[in-house]
Protein backbone atom coordinates (compact mmCIF):
# COMPACT_ATOMS: atom_id res chain seq x y z
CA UNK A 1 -101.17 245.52 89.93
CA UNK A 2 -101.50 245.34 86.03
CA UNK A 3 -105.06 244.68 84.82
CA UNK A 4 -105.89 241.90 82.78
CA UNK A 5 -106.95 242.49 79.28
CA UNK A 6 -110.11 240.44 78.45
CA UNK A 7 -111.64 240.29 74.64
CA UNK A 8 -115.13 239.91 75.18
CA UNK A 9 -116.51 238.13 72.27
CA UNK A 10 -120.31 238.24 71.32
CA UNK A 11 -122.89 238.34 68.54
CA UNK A 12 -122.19 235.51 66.50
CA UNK A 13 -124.09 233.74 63.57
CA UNK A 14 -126.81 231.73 65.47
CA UNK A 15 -130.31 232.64 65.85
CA UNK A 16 -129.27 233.90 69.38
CA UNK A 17 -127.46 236.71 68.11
CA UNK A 18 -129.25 239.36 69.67
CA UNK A 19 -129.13 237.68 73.42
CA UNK A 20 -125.35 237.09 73.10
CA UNK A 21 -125.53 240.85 72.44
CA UNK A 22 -127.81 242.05 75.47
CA UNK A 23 -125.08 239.63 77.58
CA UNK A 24 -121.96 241.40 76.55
CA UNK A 25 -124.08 244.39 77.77
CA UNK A 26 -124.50 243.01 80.61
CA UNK A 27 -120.95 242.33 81.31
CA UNK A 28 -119.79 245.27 80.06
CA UNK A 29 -121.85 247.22 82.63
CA UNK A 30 -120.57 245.51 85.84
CA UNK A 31 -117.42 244.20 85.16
CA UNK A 32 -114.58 245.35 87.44
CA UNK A 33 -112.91 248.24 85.47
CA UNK A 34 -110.26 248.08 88.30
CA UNK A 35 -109.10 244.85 87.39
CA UNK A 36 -109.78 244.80 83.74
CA UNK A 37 -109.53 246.14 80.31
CA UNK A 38 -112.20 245.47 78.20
CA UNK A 39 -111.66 244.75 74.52
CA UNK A 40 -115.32 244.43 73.02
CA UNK A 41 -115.16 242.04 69.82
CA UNK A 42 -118.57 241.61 68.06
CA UNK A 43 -119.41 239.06 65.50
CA UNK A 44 -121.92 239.86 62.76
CA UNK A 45 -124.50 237.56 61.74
CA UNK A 46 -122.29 237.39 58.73
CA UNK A 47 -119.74 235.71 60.86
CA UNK A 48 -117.41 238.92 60.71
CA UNK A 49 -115.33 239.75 63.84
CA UNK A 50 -115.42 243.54 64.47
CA UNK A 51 -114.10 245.80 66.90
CA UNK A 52 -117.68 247.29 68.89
CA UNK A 53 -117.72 250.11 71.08
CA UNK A 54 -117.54 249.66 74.69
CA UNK A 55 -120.50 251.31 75.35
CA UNK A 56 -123.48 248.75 77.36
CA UNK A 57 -126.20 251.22 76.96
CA UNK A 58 -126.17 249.85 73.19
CA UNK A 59 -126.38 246.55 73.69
CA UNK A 60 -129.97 246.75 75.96
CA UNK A 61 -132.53 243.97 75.15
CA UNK A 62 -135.36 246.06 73.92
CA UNK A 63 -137.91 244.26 72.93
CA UNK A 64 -139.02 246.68 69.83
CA UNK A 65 -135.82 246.71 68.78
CA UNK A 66 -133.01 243.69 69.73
CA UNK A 67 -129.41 244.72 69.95
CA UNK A 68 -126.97 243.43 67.02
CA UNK A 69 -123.72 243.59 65.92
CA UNK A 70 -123.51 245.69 63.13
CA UNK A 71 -120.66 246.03 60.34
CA UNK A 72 -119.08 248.83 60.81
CA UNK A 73 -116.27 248.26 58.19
CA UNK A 74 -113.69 246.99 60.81
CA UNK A 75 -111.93 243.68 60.98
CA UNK A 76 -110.43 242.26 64.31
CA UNK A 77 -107.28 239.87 63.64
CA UNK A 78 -106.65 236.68 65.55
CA UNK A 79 -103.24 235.95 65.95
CA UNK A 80 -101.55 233.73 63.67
CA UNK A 81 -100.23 231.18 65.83
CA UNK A 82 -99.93 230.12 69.41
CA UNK A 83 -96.22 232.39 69.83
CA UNK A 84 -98.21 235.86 70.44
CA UNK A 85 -101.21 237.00 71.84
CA UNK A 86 -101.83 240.00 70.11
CA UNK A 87 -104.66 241.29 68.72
CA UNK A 88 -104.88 243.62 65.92
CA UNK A 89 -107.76 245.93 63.68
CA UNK A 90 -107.75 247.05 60.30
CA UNK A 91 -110.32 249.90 59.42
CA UNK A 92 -110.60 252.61 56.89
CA UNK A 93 -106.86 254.46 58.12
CA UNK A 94 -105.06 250.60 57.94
CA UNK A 95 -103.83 248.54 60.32
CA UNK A 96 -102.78 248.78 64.09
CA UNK A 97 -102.74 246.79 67.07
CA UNK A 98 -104.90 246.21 70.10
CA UNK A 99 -102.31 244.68 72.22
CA UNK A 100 -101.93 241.21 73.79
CA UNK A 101 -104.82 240.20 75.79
CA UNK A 102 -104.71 238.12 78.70
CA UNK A 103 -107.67 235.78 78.33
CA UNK A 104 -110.92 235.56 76.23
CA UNK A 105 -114.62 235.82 77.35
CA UNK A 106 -116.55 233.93 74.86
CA UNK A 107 -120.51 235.00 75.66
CA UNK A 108 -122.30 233.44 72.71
CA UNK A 109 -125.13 231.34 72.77
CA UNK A 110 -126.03 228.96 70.03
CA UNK A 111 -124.50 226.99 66.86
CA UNK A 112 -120.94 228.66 65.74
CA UNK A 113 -120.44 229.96 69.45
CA UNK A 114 -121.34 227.91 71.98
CA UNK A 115 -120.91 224.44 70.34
CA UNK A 116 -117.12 224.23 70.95
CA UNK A 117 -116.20 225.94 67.28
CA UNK A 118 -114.77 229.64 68.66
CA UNK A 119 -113.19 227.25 71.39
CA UNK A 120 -111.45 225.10 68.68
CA UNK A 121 -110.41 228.41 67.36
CA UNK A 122 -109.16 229.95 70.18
CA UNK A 123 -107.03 226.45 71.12
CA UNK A 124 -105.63 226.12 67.91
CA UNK A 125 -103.96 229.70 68.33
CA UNK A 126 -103.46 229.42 71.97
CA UNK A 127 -105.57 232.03 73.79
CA UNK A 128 -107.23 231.33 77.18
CA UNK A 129 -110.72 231.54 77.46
CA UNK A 130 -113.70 231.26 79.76
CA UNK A 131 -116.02 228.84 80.21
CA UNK A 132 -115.94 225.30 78.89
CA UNK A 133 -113.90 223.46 76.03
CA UNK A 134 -114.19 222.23 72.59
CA UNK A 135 -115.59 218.78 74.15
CA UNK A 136 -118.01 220.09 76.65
CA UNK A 137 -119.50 222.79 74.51
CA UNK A 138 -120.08 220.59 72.02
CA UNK A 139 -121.62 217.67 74.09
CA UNK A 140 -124.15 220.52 76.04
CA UNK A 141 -125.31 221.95 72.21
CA UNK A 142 -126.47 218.54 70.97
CA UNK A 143 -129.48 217.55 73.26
CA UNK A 144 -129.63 214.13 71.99
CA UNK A 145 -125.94 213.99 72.45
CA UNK A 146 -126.15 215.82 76.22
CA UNK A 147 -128.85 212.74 76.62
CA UNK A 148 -127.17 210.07 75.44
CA UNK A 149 -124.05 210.99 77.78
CA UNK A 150 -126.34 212.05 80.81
CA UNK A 151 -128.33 208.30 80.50
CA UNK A 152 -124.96 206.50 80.36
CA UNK A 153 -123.49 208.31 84.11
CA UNK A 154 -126.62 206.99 85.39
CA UNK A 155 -128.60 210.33 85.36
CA UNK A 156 -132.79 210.25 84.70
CA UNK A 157 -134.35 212.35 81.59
CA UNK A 158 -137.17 212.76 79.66
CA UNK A 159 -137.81 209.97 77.11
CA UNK A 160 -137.05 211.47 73.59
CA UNK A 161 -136.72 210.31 69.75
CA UNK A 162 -134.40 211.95 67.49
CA UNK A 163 -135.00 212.44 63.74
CA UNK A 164 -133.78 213.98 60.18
CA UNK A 165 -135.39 215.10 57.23
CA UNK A 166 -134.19 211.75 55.55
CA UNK A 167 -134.93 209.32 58.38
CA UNK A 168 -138.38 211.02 58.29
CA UNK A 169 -139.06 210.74 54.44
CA UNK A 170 -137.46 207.48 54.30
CA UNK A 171 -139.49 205.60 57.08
CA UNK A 172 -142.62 208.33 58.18
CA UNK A 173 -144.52 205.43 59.88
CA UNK A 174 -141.61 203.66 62.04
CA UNK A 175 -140.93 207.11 63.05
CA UNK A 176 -144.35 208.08 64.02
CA UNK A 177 -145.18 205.05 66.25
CA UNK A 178 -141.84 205.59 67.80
CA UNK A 179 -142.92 209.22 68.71
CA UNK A 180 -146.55 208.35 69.20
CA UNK A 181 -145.65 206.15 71.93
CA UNK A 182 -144.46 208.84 73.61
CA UNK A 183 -147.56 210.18 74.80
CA UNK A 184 -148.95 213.82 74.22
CA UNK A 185 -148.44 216.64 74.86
CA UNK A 186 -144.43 216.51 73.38
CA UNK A 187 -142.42 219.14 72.87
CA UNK A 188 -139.96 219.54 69.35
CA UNK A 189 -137.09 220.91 69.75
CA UNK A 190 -133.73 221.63 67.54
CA UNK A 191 -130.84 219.43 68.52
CA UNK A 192 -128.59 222.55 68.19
CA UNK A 193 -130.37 225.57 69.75
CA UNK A 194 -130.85 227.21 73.09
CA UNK A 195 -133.32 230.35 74.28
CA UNK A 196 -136.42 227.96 73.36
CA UNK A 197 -135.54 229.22 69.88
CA UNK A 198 -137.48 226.91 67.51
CA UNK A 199 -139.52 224.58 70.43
CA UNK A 200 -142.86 224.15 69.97
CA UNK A 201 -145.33 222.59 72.23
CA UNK A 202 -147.82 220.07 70.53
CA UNK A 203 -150.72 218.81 71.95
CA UNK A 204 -152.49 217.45 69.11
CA UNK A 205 -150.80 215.10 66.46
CA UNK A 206 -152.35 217.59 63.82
CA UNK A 207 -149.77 220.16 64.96
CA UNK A 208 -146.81 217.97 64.74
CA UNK A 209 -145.97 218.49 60.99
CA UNK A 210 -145.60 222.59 61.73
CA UNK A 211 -143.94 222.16 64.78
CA UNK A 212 -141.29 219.90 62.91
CA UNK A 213 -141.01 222.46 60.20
CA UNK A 214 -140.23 225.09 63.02
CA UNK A 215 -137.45 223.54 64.20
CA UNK A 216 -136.25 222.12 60.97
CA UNK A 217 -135.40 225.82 60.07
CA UNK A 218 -133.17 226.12 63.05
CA UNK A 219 -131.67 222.40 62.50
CA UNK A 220 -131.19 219.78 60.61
CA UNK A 221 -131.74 216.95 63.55
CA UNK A 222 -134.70 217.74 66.00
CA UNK A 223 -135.90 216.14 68.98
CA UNK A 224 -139.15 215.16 70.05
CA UNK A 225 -139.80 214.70 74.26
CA UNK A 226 -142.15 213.61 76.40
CA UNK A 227 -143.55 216.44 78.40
CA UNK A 228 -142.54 216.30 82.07
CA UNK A 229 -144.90 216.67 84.71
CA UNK A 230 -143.18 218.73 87.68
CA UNK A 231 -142.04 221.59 88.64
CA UNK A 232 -139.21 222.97 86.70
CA UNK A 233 -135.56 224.00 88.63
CA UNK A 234 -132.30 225.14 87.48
CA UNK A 235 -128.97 226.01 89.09
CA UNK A 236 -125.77 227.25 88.49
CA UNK A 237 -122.58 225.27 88.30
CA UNK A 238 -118.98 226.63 88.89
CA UNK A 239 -115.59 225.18 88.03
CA UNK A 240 -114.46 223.76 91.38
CA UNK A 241 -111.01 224.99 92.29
CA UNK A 242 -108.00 222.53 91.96
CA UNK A 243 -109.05 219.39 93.27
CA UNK A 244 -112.25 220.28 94.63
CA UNK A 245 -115.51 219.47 93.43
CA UNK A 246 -118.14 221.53 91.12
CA UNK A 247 -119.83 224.39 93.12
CA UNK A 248 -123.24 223.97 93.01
CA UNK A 249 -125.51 227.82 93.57
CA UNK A 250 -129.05 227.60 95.30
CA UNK A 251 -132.10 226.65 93.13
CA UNK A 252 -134.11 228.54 91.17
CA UNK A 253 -137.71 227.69 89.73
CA UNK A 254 -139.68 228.65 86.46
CA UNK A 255 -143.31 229.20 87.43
CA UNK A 256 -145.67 228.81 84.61
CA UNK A 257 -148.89 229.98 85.11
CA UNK A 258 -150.29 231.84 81.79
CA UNK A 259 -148.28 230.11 78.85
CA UNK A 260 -148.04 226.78 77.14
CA UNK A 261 -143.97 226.54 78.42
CA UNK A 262 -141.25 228.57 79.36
CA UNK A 263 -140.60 230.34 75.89
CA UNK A 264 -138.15 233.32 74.19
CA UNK A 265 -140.64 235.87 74.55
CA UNK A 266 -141.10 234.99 78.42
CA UNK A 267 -137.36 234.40 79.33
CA UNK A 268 -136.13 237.97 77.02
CA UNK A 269 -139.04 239.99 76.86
CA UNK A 270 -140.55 240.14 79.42
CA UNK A 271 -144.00 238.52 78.30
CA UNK A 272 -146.49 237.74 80.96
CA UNK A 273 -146.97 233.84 82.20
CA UNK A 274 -144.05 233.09 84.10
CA UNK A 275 -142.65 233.67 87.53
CA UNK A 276 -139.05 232.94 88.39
CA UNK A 277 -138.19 232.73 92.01
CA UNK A 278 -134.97 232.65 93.68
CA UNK A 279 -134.12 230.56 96.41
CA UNK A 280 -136.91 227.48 95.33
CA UNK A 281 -138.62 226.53 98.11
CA UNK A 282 -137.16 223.04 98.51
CA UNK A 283 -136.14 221.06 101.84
CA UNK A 284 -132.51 220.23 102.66
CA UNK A 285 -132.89 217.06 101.15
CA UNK A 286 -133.97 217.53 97.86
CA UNK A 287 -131.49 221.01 97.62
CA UNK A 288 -128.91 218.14 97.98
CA UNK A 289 -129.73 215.77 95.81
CA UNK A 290 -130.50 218.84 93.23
CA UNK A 291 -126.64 219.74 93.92
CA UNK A 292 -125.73 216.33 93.49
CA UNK A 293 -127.39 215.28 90.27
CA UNK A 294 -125.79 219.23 88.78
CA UNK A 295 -122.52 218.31 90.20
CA UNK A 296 -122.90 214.79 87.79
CA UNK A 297 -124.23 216.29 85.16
CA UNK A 298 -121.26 218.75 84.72
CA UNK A 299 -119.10 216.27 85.36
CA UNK A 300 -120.37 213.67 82.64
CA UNK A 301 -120.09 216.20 80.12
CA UNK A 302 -116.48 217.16 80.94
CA UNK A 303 -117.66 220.47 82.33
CA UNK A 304 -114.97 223.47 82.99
CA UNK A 305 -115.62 227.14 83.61
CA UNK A 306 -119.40 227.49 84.14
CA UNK A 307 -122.73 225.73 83.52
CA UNK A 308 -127.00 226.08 84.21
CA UNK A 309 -128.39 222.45 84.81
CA UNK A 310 -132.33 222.75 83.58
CA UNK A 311 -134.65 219.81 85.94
CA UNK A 312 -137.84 218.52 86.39
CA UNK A 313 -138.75 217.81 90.35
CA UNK A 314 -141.20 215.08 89.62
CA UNK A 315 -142.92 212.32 91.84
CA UNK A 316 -139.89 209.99 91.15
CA UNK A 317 -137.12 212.48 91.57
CA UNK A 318 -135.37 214.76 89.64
CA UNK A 319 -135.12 214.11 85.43
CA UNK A 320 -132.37 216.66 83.97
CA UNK A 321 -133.51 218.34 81.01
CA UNK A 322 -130.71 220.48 79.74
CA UNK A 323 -127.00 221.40 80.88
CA UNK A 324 -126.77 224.91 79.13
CA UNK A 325 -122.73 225.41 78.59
CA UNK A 326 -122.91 229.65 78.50
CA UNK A 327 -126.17 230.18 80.16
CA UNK A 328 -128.26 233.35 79.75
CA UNK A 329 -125.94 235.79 81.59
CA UNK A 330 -127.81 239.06 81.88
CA UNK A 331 -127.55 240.63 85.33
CA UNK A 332 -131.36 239.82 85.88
CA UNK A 333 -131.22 235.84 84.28
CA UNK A 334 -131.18 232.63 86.23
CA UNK A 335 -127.44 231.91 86.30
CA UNK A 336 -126.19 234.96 87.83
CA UNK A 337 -129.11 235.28 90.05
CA UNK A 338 -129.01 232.06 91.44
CA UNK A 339 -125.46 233.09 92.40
CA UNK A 340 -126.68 236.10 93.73
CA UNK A 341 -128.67 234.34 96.53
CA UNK A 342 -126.01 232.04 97.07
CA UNK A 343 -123.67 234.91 97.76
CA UNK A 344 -121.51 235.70 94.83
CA UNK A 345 -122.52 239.58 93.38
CA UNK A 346 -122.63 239.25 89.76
CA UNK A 347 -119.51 241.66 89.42
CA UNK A 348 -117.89 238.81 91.79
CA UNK A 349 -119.08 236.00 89.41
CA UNK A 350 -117.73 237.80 86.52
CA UNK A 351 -114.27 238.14 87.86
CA UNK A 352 -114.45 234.34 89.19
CA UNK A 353 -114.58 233.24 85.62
CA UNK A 354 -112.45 235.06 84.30
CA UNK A 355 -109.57 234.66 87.06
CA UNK A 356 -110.58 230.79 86.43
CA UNK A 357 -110.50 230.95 82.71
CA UNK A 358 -106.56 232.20 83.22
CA UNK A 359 -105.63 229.87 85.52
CA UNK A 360 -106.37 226.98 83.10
CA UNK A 361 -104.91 229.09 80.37
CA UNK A 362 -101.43 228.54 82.65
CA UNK A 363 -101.93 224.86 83.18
């Protein structure tokens, strides 16, 4: 059987850079070299597409020094329309080809990545790809967007006001009675970011000015929420197959114990705080209504390929907090491990999506 040739795209220009990075390692490391060739594409934080070395030991998330996508004076070419599906490289000697590729594994997190723009790109000249589309990526980047969408299928989540730089400046004290009402402690977040890059947790209305300035830098709408009280859960969502429901993995849970919230340093570097533990300790009936409500939620957004559905269990039930299009997919983070104890290897999982992300290609 021939193998399937799979671009793996990474990097990218988003403050996540370096985690899109330490994924493609990830991948690179376990997938199925049987089945596939592996064309490594990196993006520089420039927004360059480069031709990387398919070497994972290079792309480990050290936490003195994070992995990146350097320029190393190569240029990967997209194909110029939707009648060929070849890729090509120019470097220092000229130009020669890479070969058509069967499918492409998008695994970036964050703004120009995730948010449905390398999809659009990828449609417009025709290449399949992983994971979900220009619609659905885009939806699951905006939080106040995801929100909006999750309240109207008749899903629970945290109460929330959105603001600009201009609404701010132009009416500071509507604004602050709407968030005020709220309650403290809040968190602020960036509409457009993921990895906790940019959240800040504010207890006092003294820090709220910082904490807005913190994630003004990462975007120019930001969200203020209403802490949850609860424990905090996430699973993993698959594609069903053809005409079959979303899979729905076991539950995990976030355990903080020694930090304010569940931030970059815990989830990448390994910071102290935080316990994640895989199966959750749930009973039968709130693992089904957990599947249930991640089922809807990757429904309502028009989910395809793959998905992590963030929750609160609280005393009323369970509030979503975040449907994360391309998860953290590490070998060690909450997506693939949640799979893991649900019985899918992540070498399995890997070939699942892409398999999936061909199919659909075909349809």
């Amino acid at each position: 059987m021939d193998k399937l040739r799979v671009a793996l795209l990474f990097g990218g220009r988003s403050s996540e850079h370096s985690i899109s990075c330490a994924t493609a390692g990830g991948v690179l490391g376990a997938i199925d070299r049987d089945r596939f060739d592996v064309i490594p594409v990196g993006i520089t934080r420039d927004g360059a597409f480069v031709l990387e070395s398919d070497e994972p030991s290079r792309f480990g998330l050290d936490p003195e020094h994070l992995p990146e996508v350097v320029d190393n004076g190569t240029r990967v070419r997209w194909p110029d329309s939707a009648a060929s599906r070849e890729l090509r490289v120019t470097d220092a000697s000229g130009e020669r080809s890479l070969g058509e590729i069967d499918v492409v594994f998008p695994i970036l997190h964050g703004r120009f990545g995730e948010d449905g723009t390398i999809q659009g790109l990828l449609e417009l000249v025709g290449l399949p790809y992983v994971g979900n589309g220009v619609l659905a990526s885009a939806i699951g980047m905006d939080k106040h967007v995801t929100k909006t969408v999750l309240e109207g299928a008749g899903l629970a989540v945290a109460p929330w006001v959105t603001v600009s730089r201009a609404a701010l400046d132009a009416d500071r004290e509507l604004w602050e009675r709407r968030v005020k009402a709220l309650g403290l402690p809040v968190f602020v977040k960036p509409a457009r970011a993921g990895s906790s890059v940019g959240v800040s947790r504010v207890a006092d209305w003294a820090e709220l000015d910082a904490a807005l300035d913190v994630a003004f830098a990462e975007d120019r709408t930001v969200l203020v929420e209403g802490a949850m009280t609860g424990r905090e859960i996430e699973c993993a969502v698959l594609e069903g197959r053809p005409g079959e429901p979303p899979r729905v993995s076991v539950a995990g849970e976030v355990v903080v114990t020694g930090r304010e919230f569940y931030d970059f340093e815990a989830k990448y570097l390994d910071a102290p705080g935080v316990e994640l533990i895989c199966p959750a300790d749930l009973g039968d009936g709130e693992t089904f209504e957990l599947q249930r409500v991640a089922a809807r939620a990757f429904e309502a957004i028009g989910g395809e390929g793959l998905a992590r559905v963030d929750v609160f269990l609280t005393d009323e039930g369970f509030v979503v907090n975040e449907v994360n299009t391309m998860p953290g997919f590490t070998p060690i983070s909450m997506f693939p491990t949640c799979w893991l104890n649900s019985g899918l290897s992540y070498p399995e999982l890997i070939t699942e999506l892409i398999e999936s992300g061909v199919a659909r290609g075909s349809r």
